[in-house]
PDB file of N, CA and C in Angstrom:
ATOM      1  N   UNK A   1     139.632 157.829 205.731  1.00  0.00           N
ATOM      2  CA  UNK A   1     139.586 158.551 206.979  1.00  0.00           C
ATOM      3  C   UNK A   1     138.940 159.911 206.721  1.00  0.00           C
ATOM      4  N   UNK A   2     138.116 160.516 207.537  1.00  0.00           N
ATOM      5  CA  UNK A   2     136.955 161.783 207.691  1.00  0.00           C
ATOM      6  C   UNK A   2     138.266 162.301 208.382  1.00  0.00           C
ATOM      7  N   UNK A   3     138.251 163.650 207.319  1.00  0.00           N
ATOM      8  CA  UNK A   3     139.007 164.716 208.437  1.00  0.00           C
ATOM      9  C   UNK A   3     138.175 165.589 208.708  1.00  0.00           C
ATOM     10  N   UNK A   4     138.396 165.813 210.768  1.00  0.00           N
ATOM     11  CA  UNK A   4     137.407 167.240 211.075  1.00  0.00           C
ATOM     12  C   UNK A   4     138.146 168.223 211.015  1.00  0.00           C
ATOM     13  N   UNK A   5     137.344 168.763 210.937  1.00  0.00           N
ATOM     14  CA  UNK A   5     137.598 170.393 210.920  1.00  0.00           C
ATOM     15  C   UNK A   5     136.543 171.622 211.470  1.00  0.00           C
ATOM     16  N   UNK A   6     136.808 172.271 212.475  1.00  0.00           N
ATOM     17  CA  UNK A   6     136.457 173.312 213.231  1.00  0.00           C
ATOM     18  C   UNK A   6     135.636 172.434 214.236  1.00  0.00           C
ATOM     19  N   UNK A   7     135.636 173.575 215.173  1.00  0.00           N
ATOM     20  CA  UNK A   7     135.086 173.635 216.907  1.00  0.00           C
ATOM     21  C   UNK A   7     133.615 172.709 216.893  1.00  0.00           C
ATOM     22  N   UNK A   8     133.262 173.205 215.760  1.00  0.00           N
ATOM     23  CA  UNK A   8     131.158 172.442 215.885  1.00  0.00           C
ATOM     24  C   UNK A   8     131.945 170.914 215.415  1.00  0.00           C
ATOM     25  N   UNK A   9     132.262 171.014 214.505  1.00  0.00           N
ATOM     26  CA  UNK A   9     132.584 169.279 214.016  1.00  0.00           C
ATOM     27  C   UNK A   9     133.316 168.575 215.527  1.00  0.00           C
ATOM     28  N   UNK A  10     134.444 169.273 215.832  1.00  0.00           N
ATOM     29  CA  UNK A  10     135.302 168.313 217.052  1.00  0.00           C
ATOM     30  C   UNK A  10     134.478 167.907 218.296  1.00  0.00           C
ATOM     31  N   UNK A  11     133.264 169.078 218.563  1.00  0.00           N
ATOM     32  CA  UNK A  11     132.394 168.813 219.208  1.00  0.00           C
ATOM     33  C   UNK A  11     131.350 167.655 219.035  1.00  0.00           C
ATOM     34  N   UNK A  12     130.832 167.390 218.215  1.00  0.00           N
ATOM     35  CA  UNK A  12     130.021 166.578 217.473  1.00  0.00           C
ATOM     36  C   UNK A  12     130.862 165.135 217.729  1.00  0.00           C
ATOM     37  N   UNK A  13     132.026 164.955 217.162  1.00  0.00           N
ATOM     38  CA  UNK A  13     132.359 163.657 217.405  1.00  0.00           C
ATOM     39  C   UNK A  13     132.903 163.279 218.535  1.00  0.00           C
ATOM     40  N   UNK A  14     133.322 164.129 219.808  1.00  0.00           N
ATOM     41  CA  UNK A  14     133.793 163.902 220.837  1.00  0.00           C
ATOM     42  C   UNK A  14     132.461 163.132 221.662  1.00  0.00           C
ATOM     43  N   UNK A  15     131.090 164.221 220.995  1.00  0.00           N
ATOM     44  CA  UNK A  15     129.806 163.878 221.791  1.00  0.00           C
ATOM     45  C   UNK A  15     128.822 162.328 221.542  1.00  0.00           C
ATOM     46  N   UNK A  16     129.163 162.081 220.087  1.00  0.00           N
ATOM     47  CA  UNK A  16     129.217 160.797 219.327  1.00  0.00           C
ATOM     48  C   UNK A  16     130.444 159.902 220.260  1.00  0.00           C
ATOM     49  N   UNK A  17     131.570 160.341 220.621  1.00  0.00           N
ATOM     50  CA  UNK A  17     132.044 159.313 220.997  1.00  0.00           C
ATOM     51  C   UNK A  17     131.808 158.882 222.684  1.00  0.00           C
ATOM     52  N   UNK A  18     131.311 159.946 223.254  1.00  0.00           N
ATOM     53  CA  UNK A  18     130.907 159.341 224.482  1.00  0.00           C
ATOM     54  C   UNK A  18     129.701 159.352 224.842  1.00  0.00           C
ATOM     55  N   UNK A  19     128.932 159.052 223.996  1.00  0.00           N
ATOM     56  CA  UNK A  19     127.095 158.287 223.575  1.00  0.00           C
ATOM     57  C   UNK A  19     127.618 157.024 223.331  1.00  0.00           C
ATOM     58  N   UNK A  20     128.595 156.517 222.703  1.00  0.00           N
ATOM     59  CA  UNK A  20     128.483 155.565 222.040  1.00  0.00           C
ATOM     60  C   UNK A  20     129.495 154.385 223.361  1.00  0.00           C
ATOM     61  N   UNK A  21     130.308 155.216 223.991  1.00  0.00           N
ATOM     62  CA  UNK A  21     131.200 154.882 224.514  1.00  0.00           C
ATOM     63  C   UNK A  21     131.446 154.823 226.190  1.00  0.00           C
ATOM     64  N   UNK A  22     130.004 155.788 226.826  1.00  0.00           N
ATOM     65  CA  UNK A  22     129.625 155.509 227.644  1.00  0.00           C
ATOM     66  C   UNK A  22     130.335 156.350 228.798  1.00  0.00           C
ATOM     67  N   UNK A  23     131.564 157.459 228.143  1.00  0.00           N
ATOM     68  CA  UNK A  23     132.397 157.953 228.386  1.00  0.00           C
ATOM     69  C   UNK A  23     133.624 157.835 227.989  1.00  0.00           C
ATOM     70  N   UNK A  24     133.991 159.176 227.638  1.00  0.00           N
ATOM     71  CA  UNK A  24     135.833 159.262 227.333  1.00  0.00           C
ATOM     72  C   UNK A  24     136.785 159.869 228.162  1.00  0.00           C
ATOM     73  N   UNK A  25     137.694 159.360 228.607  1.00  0.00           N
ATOM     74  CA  UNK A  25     138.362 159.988 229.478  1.00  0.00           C
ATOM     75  C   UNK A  25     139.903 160.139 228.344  1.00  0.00           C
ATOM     76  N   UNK A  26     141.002 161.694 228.478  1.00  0.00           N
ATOM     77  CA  UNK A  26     141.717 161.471 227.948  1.00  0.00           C
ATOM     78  C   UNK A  26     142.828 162.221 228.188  1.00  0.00           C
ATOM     79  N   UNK A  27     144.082 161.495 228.126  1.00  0.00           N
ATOM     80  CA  UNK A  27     145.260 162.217 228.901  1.00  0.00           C
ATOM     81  C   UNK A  27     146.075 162.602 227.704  1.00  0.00           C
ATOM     82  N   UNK A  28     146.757 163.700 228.285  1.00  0.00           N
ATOM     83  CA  UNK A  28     147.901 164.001 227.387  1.00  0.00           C
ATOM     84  C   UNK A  28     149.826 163.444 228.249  1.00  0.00           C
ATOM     85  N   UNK A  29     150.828 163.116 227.501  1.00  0.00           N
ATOM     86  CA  UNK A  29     151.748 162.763 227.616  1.00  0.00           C
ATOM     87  C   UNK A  29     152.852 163.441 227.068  1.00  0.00           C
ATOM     88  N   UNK A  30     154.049 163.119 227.447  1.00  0.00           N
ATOM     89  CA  UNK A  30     155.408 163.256 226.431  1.00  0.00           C
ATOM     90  C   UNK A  30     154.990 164.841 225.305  1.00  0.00           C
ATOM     91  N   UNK A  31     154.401 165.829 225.919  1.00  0.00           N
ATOM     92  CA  UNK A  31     154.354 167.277 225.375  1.00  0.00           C
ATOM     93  C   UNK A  31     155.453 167.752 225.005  1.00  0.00           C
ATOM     94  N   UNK A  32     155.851 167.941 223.706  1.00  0.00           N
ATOM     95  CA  UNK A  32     157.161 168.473 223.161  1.00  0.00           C
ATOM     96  C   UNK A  32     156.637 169.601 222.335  1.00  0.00           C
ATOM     97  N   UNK A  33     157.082 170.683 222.724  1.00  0.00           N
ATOM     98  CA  UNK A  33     156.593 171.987 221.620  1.00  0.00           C
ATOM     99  C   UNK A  33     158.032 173.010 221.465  1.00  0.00           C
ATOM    100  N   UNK A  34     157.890 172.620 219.890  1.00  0.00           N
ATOM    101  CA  UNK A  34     159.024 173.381 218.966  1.00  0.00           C
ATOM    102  C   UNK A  34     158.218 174.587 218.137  1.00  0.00           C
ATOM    103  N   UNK A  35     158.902 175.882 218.582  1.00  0.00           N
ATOM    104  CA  UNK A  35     158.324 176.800 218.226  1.00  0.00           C
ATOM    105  C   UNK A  35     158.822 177.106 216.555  1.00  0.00           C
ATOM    106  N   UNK A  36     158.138 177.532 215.668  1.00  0.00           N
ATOM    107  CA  UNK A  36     158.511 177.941 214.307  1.00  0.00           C
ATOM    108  C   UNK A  36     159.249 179.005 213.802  1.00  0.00           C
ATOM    109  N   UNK A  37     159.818 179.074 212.828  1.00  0.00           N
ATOM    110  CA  UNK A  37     160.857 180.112 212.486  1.00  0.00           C
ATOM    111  C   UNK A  37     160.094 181.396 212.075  1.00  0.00           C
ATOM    112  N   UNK A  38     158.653 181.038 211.878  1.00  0.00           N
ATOM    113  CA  UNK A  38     157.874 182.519 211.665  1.00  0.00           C
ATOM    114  C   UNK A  38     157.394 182.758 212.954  1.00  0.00           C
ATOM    115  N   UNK A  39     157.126 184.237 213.206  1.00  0.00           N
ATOM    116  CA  UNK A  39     156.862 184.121 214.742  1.00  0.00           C
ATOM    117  C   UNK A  39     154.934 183.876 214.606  1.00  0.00           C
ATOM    118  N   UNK A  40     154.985 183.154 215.780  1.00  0.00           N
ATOM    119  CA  UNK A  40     153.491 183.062 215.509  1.00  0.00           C
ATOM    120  C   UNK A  40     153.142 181.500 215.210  1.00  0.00           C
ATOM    121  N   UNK A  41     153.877 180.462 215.303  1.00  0.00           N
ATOM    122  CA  UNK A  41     153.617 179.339 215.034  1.00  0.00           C
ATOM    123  C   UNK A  41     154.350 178.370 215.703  1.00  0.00           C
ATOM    124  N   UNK A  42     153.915 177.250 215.693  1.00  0.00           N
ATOM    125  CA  UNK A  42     154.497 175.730 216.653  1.00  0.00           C
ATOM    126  C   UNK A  42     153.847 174.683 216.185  1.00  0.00           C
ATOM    127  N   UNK A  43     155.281 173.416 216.663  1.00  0.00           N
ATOM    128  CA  UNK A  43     154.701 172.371 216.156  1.00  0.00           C
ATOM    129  C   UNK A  43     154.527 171.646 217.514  1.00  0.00           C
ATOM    130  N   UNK A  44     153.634 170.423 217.730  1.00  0.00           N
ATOM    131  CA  UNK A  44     153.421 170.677 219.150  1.00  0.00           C
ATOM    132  C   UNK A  44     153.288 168.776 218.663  1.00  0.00           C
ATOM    133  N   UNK A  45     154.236 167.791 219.220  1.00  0.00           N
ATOM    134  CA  UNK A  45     154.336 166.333 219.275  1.00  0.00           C
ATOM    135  C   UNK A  45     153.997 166.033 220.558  1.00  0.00           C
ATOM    136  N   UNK A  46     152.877 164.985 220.859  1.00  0.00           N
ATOM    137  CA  UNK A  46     152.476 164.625 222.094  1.00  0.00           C
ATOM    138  C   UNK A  46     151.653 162.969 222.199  1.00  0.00           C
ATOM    139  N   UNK A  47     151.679 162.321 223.432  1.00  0.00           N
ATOM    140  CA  UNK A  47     150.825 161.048 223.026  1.00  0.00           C
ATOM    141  C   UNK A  47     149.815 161.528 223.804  1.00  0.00           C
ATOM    142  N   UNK A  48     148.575 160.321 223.381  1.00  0.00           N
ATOM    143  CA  UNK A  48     147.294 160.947 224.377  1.00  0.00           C
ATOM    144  C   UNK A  48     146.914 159.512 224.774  1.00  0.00           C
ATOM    145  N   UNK A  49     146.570 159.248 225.073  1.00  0.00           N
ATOM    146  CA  UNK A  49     145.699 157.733 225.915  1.00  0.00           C
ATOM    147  C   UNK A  49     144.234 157.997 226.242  1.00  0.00           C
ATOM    148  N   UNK A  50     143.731 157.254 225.668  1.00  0.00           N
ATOM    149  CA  UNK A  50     142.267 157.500 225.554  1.00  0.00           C
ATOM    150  C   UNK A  50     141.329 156.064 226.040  1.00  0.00           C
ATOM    151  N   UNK A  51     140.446 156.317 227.279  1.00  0.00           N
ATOM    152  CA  UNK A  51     139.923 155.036 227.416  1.00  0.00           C
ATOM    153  C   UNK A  51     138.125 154.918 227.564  1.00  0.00           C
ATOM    154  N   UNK A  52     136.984 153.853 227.797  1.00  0.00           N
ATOM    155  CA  UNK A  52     135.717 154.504 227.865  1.00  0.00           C
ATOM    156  C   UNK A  52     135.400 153.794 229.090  1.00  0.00           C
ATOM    157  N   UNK A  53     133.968 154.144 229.270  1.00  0.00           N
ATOM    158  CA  UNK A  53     133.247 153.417 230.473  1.00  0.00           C
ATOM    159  C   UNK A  53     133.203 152.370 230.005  1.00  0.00           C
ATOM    160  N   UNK A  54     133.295 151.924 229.049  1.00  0.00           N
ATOM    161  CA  UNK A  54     132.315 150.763 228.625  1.00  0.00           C
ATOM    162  C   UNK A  54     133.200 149.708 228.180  1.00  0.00           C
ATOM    163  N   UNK A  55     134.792 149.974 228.029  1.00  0.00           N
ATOM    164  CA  UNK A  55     135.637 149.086 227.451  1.00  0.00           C
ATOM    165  C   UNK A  55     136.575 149.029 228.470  1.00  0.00           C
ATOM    166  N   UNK A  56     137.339 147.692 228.699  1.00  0.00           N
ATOM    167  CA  UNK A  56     138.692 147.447 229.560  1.00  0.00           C
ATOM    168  C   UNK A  56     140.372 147.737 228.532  1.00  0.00           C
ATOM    169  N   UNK A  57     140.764 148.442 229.198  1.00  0.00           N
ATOM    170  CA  UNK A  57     141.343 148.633 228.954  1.00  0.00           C
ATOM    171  C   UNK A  57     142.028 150.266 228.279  1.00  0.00           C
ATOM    172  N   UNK A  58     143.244 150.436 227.183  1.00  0.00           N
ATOM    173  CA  UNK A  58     142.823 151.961 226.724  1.00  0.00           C
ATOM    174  C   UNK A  58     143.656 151.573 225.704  1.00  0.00           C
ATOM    175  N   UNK A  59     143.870 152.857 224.580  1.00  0.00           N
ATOM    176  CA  UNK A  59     144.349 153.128 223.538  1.00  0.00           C
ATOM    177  C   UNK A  59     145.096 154.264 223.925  1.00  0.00           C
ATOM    178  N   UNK A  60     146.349 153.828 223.111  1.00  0.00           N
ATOM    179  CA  UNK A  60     147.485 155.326 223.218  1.00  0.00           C
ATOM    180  C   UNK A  60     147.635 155.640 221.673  1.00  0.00           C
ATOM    181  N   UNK A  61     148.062 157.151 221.609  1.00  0.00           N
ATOM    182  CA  UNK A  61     148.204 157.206 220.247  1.00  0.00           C
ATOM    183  C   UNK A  61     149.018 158.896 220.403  1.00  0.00           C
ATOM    184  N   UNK A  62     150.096 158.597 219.084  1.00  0.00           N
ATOM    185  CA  UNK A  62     150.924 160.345 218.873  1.00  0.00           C
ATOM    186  C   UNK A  62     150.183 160.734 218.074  1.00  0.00           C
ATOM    187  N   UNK A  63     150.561 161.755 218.213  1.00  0.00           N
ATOM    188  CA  UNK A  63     149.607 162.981 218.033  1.00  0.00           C
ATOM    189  C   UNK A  63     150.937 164.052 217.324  1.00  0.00           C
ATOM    190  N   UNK A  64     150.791 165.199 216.102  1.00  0.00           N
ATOM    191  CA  UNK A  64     151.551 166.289 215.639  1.00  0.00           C
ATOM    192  C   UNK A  64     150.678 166.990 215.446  1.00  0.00           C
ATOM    193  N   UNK A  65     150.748 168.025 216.122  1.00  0.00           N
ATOM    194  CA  UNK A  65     149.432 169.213 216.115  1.00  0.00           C
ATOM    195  C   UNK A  65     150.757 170.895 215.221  1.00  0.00           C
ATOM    196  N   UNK A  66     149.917 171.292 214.229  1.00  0.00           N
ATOM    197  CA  UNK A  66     150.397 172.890 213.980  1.00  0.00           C
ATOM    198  C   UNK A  66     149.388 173.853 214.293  1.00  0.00           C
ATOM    199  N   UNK A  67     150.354 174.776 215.337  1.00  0.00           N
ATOM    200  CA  UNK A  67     149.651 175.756 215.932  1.00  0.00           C
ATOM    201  C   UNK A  67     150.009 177.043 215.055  1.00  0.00           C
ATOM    202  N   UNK A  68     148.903 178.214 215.344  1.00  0.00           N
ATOM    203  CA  UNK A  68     148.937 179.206 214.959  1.00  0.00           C
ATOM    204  C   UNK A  68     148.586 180.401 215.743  1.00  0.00           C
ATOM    205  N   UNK A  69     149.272 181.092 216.110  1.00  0.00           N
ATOM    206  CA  UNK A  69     148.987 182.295 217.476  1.00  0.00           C
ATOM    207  C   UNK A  69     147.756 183.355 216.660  1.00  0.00           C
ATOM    208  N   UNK A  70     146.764 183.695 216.666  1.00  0.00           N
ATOM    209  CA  UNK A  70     145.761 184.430 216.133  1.00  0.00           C
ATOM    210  C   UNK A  70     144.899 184.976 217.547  1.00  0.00           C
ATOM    211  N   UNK A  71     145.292 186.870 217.185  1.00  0.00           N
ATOM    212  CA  UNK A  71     144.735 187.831 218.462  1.00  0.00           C
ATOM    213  C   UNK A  71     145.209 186.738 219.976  1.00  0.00           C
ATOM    214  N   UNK A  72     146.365 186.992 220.477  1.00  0.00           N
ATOM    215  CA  UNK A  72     146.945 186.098 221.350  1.00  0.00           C
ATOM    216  C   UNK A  72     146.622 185.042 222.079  1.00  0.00           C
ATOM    217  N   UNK A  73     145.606 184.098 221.221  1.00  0.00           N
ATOM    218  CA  UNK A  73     145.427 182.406 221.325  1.00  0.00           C
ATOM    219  C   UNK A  73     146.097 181.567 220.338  1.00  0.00           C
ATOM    220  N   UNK A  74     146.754 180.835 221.530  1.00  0.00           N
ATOM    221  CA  UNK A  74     147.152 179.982 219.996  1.00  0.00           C
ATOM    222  C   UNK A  74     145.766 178.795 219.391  1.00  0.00           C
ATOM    223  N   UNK A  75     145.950 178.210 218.515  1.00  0.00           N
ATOM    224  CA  UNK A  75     145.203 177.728 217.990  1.00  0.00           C
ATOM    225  C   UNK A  75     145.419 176.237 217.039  1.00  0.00           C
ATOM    226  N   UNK A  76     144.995 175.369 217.091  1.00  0.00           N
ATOM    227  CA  UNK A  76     145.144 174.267 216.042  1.00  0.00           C
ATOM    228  C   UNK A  76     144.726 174.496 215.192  1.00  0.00           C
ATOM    229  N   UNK A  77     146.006 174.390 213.896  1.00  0.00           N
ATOM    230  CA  UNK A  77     145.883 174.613 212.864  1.00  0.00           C
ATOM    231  C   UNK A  77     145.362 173.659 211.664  1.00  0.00           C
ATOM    232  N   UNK A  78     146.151 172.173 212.494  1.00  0.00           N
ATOM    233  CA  UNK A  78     146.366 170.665 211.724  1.00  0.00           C
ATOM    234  C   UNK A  78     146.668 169.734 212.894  1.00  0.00           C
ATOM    235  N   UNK A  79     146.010 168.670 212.758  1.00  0.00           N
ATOM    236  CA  UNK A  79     146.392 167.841 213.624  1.00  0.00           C
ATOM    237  C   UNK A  79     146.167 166.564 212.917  1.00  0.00           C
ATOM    238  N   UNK A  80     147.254 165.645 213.134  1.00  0.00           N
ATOM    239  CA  UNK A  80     147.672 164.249 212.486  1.00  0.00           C
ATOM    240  C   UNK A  80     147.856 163.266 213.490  1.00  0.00           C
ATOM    241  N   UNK A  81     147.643 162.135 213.287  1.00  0.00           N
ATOM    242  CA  UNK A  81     147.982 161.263 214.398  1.00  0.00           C
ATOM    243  C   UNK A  81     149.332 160.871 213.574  1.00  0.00           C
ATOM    244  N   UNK A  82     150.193 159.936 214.567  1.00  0.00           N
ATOM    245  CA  UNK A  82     151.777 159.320 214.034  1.00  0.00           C
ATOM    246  C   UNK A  82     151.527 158.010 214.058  1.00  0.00           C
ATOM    247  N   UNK A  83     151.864 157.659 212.656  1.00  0.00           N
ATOM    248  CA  UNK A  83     151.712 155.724 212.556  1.00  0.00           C
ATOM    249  C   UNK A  83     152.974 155.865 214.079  1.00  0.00           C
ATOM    250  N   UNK A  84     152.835 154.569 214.575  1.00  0.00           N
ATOM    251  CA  UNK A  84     154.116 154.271 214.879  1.00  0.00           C
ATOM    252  C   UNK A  84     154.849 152.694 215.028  1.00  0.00           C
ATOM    253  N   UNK A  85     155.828 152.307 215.201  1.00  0.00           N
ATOM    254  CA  UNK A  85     156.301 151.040 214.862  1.00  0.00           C
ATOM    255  C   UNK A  85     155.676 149.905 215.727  1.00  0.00           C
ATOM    256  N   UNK A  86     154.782 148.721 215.628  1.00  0.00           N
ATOM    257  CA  UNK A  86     154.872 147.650 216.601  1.00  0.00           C
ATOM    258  C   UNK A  86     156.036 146.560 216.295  1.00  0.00           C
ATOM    259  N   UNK A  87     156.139 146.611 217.364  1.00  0.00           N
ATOM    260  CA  UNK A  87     156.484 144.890 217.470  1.00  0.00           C
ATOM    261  C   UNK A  87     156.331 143.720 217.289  1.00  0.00           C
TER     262      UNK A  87
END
């Protein structure tokens, strides 16, 4: 697995993915944000559902993002997707 990293890269593959995909549409869900014991940080658990023009149907997937408050934006620090259990 390619990990991105910074604004030009996330850009790049978002733009790769809806060239390829004909469009992405993408929601966020179930937003849970636990703030950190240093001030200035959060952990932020959420699902997203992601679907294209070009395919039936969609993909869901969790998401654990660490934020970091820098000059009062917060910011993604790390972001992981969550295996999670099938059936």
């Amino acid at each position: 697995m390619h990990e991105v990293s910074g604004r030009d890269e996330i850009r790049q593959v978002v733009a790769l993915a809806q060239k390829l995909s004909g469009g992405l549409d993408v929601k966020v869900y179930d937003v849970v944000v636990t703030f950190g014991p240093q001030t200035g940080t959060a952990r932020v658990e959420l699902t997203a559902s992601m679907s294209s023009g070009k395919q039936e149907g969609f993909t869901a997937q969790e998401f654990a993002l660490q934020l970091v408050k820098r000059e009062g934006a917060w910011l993604i620090q790390r972001a992981e997707s969550v295996k999670t259990l099938r059936r």
